[in-house]
N, C-alpha and C. Protein backbone atom coordinates (compact mmCIF):
# COMPACT_ATOMS: atom_id res chain seq x y z
N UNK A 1 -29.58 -30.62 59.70
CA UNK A 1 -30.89 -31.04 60.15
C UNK A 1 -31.95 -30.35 59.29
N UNK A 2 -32.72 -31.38 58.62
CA UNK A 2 -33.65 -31.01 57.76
C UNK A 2 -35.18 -30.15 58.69
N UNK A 3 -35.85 -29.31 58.60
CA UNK A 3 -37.17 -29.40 59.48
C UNK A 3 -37.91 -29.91 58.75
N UNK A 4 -37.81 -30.60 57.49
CA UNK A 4 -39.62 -31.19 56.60
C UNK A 4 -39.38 -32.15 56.98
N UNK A 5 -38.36 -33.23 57.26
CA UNK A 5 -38.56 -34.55 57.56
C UNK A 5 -38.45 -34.72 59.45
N UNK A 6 -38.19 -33.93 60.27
CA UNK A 6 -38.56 -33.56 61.53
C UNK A 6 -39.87 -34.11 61.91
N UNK A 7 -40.34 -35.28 63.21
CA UNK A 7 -41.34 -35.32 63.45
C UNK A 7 -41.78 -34.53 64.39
N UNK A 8 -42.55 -34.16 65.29
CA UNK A 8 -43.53 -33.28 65.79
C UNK A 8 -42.41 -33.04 66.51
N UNK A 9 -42.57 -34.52 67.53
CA UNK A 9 -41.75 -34.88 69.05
C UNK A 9 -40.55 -34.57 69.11
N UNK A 10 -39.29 -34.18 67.99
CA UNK A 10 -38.12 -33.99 67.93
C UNK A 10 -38.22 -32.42 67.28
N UNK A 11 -38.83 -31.83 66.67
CA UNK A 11 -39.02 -30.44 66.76
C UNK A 11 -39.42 -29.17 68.09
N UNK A 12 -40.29 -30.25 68.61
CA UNK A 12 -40.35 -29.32 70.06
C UNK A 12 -41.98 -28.96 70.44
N UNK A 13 -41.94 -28.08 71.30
CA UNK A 13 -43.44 -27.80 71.33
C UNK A 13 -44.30 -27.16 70.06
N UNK A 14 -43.56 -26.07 69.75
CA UNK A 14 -43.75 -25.07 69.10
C UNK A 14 -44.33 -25.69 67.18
N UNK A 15 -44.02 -26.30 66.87
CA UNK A 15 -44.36 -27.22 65.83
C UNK A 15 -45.48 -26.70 65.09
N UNK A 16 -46.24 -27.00 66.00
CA UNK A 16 -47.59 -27.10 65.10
C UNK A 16 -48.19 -25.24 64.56
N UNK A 17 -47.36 -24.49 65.82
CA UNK A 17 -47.41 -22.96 65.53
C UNK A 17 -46.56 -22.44 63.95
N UNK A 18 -45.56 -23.17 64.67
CA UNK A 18 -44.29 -22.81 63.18
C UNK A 18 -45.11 -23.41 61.79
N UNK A 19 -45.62 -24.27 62.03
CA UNK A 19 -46.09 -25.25 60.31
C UNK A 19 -47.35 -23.87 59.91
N UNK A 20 -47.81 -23.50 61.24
CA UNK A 20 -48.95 -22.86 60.50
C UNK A 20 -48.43 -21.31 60.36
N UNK A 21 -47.71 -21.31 60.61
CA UNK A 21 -47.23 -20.06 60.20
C UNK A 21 -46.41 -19.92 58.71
N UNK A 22 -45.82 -21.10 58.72
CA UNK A 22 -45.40 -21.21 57.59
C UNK A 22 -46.31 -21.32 56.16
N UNK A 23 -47.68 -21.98 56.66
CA UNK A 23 -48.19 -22.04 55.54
C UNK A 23 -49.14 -20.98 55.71
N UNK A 24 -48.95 -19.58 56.46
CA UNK A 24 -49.81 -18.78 56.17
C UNK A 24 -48.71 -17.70 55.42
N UNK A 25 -47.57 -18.06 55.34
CA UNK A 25 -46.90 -17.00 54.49
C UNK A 25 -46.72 -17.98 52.87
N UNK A 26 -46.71 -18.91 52.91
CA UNK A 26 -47.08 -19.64 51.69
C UNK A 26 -48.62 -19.31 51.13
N UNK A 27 -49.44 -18.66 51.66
CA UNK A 27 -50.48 -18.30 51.22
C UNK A 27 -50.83 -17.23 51.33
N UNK A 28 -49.69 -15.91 51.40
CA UNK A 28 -49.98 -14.75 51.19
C UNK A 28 -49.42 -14.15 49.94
N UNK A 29 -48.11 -15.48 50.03
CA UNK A 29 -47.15 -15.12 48.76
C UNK A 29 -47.61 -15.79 47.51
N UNK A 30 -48.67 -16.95 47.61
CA UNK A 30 -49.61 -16.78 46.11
C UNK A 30 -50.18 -15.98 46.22
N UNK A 31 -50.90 -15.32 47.25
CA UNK A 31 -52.27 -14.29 46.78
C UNK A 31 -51.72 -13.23 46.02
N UNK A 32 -50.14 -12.59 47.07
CA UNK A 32 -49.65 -11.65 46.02
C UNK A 32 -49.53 -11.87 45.28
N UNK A 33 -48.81 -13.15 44.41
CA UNK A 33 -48.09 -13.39 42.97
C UNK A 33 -49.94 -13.23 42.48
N UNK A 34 -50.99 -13.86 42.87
CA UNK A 34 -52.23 -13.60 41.95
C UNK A 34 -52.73 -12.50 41.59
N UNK A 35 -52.45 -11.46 42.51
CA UNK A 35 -52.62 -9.87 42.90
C UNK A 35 -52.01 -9.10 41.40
N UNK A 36 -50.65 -9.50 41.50
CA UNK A 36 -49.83 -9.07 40.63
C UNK A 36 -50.22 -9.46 39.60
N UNK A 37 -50.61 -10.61 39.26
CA UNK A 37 -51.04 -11.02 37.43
C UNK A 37 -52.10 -10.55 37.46
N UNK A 38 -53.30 -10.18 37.88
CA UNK A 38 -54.38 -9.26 37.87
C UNK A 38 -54.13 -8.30 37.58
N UNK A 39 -53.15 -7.36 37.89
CA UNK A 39 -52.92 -6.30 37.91
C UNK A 39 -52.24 -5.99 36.39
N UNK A 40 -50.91 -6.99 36.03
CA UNK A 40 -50.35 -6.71 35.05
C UNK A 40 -51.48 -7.08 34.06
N UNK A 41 -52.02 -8.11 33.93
CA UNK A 41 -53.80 -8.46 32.99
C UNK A 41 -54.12 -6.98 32.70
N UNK A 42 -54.88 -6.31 33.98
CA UNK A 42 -55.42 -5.60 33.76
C UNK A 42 -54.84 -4.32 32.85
N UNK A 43 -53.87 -3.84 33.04
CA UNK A 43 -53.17 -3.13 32.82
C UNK A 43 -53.05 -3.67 30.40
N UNK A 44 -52.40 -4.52 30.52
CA UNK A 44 -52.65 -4.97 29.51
C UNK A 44 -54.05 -5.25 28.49
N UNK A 45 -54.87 -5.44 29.69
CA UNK A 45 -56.44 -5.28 28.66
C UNK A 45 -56.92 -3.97 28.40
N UNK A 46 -56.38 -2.77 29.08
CA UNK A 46 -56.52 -1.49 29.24
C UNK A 46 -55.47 -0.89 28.08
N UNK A 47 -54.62 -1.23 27.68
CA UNK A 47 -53.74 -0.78 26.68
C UNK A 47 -54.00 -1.47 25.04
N UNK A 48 -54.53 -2.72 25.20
CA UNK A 48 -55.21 -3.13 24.15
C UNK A 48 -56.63 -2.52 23.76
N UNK A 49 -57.13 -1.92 24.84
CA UNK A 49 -58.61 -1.83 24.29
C UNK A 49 -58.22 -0.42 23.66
N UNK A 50 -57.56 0.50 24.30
CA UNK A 50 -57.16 1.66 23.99
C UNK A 50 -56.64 1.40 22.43
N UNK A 51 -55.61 0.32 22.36
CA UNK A 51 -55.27 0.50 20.85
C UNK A 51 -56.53 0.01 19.82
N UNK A 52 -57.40 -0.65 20.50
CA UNK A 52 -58.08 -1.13 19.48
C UNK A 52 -59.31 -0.12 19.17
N UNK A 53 -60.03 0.88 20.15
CA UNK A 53 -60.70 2.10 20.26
C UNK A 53 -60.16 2.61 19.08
N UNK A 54 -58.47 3.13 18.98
CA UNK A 54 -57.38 4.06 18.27
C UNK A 54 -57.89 3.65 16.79
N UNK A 55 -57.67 1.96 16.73
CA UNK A 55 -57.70 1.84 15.60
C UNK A 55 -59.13 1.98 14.83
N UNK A 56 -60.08 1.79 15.60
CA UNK A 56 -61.14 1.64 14.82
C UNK A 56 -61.70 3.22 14.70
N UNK A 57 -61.55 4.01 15.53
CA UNK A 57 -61.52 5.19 15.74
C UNK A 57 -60.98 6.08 14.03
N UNK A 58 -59.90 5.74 13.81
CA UNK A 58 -58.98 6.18 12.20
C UNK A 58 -59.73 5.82 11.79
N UNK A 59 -60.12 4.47 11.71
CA UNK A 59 -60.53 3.57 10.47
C UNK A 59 -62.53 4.60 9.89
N UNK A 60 -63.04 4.51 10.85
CA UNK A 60 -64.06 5.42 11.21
C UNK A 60 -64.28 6.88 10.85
N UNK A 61 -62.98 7.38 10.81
CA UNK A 61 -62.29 8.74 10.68
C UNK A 61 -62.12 9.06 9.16
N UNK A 62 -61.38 8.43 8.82
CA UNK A 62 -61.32 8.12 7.73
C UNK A 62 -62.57 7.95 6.33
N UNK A 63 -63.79 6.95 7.20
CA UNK A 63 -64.29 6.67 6.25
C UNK A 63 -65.68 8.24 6.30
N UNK A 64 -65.80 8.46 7.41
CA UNK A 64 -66.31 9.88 7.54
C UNK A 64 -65.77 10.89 6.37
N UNK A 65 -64.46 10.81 6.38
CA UNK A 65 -63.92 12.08 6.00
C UNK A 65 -64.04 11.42 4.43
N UNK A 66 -63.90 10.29 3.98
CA UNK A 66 -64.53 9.97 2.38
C UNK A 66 -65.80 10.18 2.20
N UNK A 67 -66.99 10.00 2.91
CA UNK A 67 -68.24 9.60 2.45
C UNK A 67 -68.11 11.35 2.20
N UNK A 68 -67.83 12.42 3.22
CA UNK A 68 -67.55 13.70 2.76
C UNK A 68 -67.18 13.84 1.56
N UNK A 69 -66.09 13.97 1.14
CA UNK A 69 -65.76 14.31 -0.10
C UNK A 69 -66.01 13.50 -1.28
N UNK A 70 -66.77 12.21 -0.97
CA UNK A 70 -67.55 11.92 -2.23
C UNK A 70 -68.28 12.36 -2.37
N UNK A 71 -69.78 12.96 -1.14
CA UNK A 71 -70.82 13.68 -1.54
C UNK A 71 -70.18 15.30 -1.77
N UNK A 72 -69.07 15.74 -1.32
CA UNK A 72 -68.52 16.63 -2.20
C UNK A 72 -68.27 17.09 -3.72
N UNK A 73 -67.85 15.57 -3.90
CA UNK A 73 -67.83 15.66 -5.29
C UNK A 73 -68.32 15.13 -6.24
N UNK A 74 -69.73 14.59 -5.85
CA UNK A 74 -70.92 14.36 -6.53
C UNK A 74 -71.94 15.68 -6.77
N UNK A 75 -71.79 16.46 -5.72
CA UNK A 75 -72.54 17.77 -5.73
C UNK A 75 -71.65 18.76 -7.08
N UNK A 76 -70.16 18.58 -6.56
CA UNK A 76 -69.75 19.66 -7.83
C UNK A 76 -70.45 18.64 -9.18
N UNK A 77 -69.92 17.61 -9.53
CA UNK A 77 -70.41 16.83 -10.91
C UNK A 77 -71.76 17.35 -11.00
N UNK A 78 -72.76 16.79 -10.04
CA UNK A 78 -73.94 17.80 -10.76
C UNK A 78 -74.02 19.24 -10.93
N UNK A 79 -73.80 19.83 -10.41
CA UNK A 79 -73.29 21.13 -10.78
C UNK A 79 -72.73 21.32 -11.51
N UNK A 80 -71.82 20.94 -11.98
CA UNK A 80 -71.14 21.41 -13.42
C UNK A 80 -71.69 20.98 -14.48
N UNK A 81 -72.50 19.42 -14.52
CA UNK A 81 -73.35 19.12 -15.49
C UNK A 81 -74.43 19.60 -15.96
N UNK A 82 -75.37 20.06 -14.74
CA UNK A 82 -76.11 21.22 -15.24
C UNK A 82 -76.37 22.06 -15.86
N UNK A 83 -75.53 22.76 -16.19
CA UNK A 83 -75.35 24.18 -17.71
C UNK A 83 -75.54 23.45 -18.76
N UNK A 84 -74.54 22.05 -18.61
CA UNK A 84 -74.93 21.58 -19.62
C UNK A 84 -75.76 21.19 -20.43
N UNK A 85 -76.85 19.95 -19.30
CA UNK A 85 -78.00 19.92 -20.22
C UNK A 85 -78.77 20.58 -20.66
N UNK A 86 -78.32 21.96 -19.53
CA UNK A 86 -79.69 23.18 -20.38
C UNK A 86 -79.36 23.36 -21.60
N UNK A 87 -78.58 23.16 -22.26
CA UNK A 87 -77.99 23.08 -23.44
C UNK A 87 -78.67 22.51 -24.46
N UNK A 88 -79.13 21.29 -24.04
CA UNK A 88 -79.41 20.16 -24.72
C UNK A 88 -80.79 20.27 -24.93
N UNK A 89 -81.72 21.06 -23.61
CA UNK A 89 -82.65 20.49 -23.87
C UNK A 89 -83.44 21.86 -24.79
């Protein structure tokens, strides 16, 4: 005996309690499954942003730590060129 093809009158009193009960656990068990992909989302946009912070972060790091040691070593070049032209002039 199937109950979806069951009409009201051959199910009993109780019917219309059972259907709605049924479709209030059919609608707790999407909210969770929606709950859950929110959650795993979130979780995932939180680990991407982190890597992408990481990366731009190096990349940033990096170019800091060049613009340094080029004006590092533009300061020695003039400096060492210096003696020289006193030389010259």
């Amino acid at each position: 005996m199937e109950i979806e093809n069951l009409k009201s009158e051959e199910y009993g009193e109780q019917y219309k309690e059972h259907l709605l009960e049924q479709w209030k656990t059919c609608v707790e068990m999407a909210n969770c499954n929606s709950e859950r992909r929110i959650s795993t989302n979130n979780v995932y946009i939180t680990v991407n942003a982190a890597i992408i912070a990481l990366i731009s972060f190096t990349f940033d790091y990096k170019s800091i730590l060049l613009s340094i040691h080029y004006k590092q070593l533009r300061l020695n070049m003039t400096c060492s060129f210096l003696p020289r032209l006193k030389l010259f002039i």
